[in-house]
Protein backbone atom coordinates (compact mmCIF):
# COMPACT_ATOMS: atom_id res chain seq x y z
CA UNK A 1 16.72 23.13 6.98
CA UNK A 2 16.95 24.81 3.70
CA UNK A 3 17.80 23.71 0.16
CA UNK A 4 19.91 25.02 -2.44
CA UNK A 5 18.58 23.96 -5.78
CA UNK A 6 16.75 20.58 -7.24
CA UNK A 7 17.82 18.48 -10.22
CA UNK A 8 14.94 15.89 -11.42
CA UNK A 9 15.45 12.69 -13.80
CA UNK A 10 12.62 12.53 -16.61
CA UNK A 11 10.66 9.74 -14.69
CA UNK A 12 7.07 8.72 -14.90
CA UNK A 13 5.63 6.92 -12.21
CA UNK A 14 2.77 3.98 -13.69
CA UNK A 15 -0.43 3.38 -11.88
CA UNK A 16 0.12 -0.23 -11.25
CA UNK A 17 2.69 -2.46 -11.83
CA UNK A 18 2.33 -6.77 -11.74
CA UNK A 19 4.68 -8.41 -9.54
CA UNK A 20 5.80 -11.72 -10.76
CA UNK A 21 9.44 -11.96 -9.11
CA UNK A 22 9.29 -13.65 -5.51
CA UNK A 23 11.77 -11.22 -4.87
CA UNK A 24 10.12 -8.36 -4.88
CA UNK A 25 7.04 -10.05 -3.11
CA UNK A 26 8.91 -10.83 -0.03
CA UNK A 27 10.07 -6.98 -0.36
CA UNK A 28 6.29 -6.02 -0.37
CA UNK A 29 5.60 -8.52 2.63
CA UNK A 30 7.40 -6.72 4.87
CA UNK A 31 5.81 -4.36 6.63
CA UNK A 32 8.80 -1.65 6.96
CA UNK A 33 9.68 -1.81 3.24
CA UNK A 34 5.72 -1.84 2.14
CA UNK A 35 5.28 1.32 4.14
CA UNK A 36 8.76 3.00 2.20
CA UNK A 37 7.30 2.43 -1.27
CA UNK A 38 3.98 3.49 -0.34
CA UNK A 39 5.62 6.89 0.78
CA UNK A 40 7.45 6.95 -1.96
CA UNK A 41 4.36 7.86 -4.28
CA UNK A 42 6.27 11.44 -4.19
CA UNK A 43 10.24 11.53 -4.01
CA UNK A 44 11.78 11.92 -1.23
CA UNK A 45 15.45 11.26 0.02
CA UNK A 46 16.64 9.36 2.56
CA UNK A 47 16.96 11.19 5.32
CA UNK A 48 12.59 12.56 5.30
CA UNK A 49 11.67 8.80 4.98
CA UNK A 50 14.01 8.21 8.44
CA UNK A 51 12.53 11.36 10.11
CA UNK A 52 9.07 10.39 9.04
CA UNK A 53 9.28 6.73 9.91
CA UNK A 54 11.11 7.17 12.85
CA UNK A 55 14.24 4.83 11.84
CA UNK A 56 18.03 5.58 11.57
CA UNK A 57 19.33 7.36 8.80
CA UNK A 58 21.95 4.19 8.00
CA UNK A 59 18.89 1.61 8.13
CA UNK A 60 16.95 3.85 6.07
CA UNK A 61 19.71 3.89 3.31
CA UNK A 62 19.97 0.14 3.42
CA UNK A 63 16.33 -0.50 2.53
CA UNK A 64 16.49 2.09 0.11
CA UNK A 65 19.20 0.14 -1.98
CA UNK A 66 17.83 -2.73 -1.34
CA UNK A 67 14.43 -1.73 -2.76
CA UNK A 68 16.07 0.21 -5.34
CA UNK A 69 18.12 -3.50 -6.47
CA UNK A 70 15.01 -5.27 -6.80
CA UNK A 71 13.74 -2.81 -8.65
CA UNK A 72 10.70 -1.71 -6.83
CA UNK A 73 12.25 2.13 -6.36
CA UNK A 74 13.97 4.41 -8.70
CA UNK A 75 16.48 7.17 -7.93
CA UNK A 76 14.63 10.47 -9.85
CA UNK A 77 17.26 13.14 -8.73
CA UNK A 78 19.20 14.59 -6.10
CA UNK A 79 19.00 17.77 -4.00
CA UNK A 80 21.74 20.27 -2.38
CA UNK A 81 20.48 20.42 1.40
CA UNK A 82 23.16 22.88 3.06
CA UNK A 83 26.67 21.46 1.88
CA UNK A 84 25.27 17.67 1.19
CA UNK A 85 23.71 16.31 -1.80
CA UNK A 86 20.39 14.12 -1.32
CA UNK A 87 19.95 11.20 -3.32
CA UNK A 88 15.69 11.57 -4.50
CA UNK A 89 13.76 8.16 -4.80
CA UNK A 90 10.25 7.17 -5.95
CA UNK A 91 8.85 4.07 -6.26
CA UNK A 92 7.68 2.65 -10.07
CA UNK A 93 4.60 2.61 -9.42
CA UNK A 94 1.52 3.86 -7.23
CA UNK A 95 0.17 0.07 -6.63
CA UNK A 96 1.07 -3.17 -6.83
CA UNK A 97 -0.56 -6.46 -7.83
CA UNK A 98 0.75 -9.52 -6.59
CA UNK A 99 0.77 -12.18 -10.03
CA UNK A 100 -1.20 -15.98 -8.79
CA UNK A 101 1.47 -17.37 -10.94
CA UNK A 102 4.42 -16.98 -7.98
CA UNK A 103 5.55 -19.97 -6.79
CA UNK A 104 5.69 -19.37 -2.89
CA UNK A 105 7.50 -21.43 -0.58
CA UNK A 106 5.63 -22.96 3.17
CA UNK A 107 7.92 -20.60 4.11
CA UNK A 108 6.79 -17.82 2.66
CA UNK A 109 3.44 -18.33 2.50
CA UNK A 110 3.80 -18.21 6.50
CA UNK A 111 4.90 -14.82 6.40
CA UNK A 112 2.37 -13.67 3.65
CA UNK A 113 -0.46 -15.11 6.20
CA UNK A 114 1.59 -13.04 9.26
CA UNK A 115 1.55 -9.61 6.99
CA UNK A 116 -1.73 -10.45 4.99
CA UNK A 117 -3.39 -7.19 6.28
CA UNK A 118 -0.49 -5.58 4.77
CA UNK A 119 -0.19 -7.02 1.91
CA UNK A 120 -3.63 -7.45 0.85
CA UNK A 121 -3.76 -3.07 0.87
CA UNK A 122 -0.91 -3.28 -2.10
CA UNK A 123 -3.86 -5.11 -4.04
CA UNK A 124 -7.15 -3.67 -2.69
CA UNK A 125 -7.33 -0.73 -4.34
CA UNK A 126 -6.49 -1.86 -8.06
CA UNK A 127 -8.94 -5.11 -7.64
CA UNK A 128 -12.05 -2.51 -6.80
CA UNK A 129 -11.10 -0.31 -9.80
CA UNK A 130 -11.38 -3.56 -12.10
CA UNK A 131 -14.35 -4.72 -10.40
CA UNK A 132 -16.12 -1.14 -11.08
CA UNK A 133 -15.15 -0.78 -14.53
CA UNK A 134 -16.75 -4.27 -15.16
CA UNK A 135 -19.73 -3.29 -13.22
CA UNK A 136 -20.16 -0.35 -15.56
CA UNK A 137 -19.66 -1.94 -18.86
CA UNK A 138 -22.09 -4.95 -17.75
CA UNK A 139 -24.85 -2.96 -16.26
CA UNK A 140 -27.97 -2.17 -18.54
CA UNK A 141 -28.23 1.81 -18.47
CA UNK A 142 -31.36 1.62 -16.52
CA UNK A 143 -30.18 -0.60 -13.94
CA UNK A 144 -28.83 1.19 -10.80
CA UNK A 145 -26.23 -1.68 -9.04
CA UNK A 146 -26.86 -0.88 -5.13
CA UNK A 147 -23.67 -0.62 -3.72
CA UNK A 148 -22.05 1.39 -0.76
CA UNK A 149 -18.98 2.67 -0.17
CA UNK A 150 -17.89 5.24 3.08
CA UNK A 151 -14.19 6.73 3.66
CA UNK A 152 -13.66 8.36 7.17
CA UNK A 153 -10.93 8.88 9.44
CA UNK A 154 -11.14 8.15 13.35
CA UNK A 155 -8.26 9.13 16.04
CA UNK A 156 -7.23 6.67 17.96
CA UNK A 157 -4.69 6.98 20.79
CA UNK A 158 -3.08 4.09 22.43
CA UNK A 159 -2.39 0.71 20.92
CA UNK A 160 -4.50 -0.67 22.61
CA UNK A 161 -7.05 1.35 21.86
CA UNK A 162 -5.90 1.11 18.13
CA UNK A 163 -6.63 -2.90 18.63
CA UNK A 164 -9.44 -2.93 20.13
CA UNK A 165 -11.51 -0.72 17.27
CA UNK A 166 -10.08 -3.17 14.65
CA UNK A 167 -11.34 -5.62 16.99
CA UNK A 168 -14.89 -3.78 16.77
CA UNK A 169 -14.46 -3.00 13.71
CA UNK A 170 -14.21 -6.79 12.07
CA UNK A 171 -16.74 -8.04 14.83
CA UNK A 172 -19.59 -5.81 13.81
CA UNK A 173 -18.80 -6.66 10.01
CA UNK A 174 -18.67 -9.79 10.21
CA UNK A 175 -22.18 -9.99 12.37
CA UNK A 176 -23.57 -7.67 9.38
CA UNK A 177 -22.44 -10.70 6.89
CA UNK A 178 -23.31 -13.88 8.89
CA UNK A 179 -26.66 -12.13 9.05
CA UNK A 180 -27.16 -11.73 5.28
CA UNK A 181 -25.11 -14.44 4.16
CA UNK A 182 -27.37 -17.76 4.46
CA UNK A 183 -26.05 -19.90 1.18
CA UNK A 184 -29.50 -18.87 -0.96
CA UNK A 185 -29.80 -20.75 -4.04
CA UNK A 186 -29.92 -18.18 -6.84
CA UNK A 187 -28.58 -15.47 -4.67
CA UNK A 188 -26.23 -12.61 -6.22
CA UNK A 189 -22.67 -12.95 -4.77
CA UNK A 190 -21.50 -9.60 -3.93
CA UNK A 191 -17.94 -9.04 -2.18
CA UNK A 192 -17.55 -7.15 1.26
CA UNK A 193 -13.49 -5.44 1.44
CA UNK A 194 -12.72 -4.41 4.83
CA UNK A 195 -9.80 -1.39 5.24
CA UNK A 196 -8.79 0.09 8.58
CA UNK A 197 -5.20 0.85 8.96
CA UNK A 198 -2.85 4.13 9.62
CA UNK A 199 -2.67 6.99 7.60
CA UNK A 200 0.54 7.29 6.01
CA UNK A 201 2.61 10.62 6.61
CA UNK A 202 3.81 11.36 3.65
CA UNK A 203 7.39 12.83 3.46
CA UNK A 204 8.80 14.77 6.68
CA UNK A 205 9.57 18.56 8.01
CA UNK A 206 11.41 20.57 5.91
């Protein structure tokens, strides 16, 4: 494949954005459409999002307008790939936070509980900047906050393989904290965020 030329739109992705529409929450629930905007940090058309996800081309373009009407996706400029012209998307922001103030349905709290894993990424990463920033501003100088954090990457081959170090994974945590966490009176709360999940591809083969 080979392209003939690249127009960009003036378009400046945010860091995070606030979602408040239940609309666009039940877009971020779903694990398909969660994984598109993530991708879609960088643009990318239609047809490297269905080579790299591994759907067809006609689905692909479906959840594309559909992300790109509730307004969770932008189009930033098209491409001439051979004698067709790509339409470029990115989403509108990098993360997003879902508001407390949505009014969610049994229904859809059902699902949210179903894709929490999922979901909970979208909000992981902005919560932990907050909580650092804090940290920072109410530490004395010459206090040192002990804290830990470790980022590694594992390969894992079957799915059930894939399950069972999640399994692990949670089990041995969760010993770590039963072991530490006796309800001391006067104790310092301090939060434990678990992440273990596929790295996204981002865009496909040229």
């Amino acid at each position: 494949m080979y392209y003939v030329g690249v127009m960009h739109l003036i378009f400046e992705i945010q860091e995070s954005r606030l979602v408040e529409s239940p609309e666009q929450a039940m877009m971020l629930m779903n694990p398909l459409r969660a994984d598109i905007v993530s991708r879609l940090a960088e643009p990318a058309s239609a047809a490297e999002l269905a080579r790299a996800i591994g759907e067809a081309p006609q689905r692909m373009n479906y959840h594309l307008k559909a992300l790109e009407k509730a307004g969770l996706i932008h189009r930033v400029g098209t491409r001439q790939v051979r004698n067709l012209v790509e339409v470029l998307y990115q989403a509108v922001a990098k993360t997003f936070i879902l508001a407390e103030s949505l009014s969610l349905s049994a229904e859809t709290l059902e699902r949210l509980k179903q894709h929490g894993s999922l979901a909970q990424l979208v909000t992981t990463a902005e919560q932990l900047k907050k909580d650092a920033v804090l940290l920072m501003e109410q530490a004395d100088k010459s206090t040192e906050v002990p804290s830990a954090s470790l980022h590694f990457q594992i390969e894992l081959g079957s799915p059930e393989e894939r399950q069972a170090f999640v399994d692990d994974y949670v089990a041995a945590v969760k010993q770590l904290v039963e072991k530490y966490h006796r309800g001391k009176n006067g104790a310092s709360p301090y939060q434990v965020v678990l992440a273990a999940y596929p790295k996204p591809q981002q865009g496909g083969d040229s």
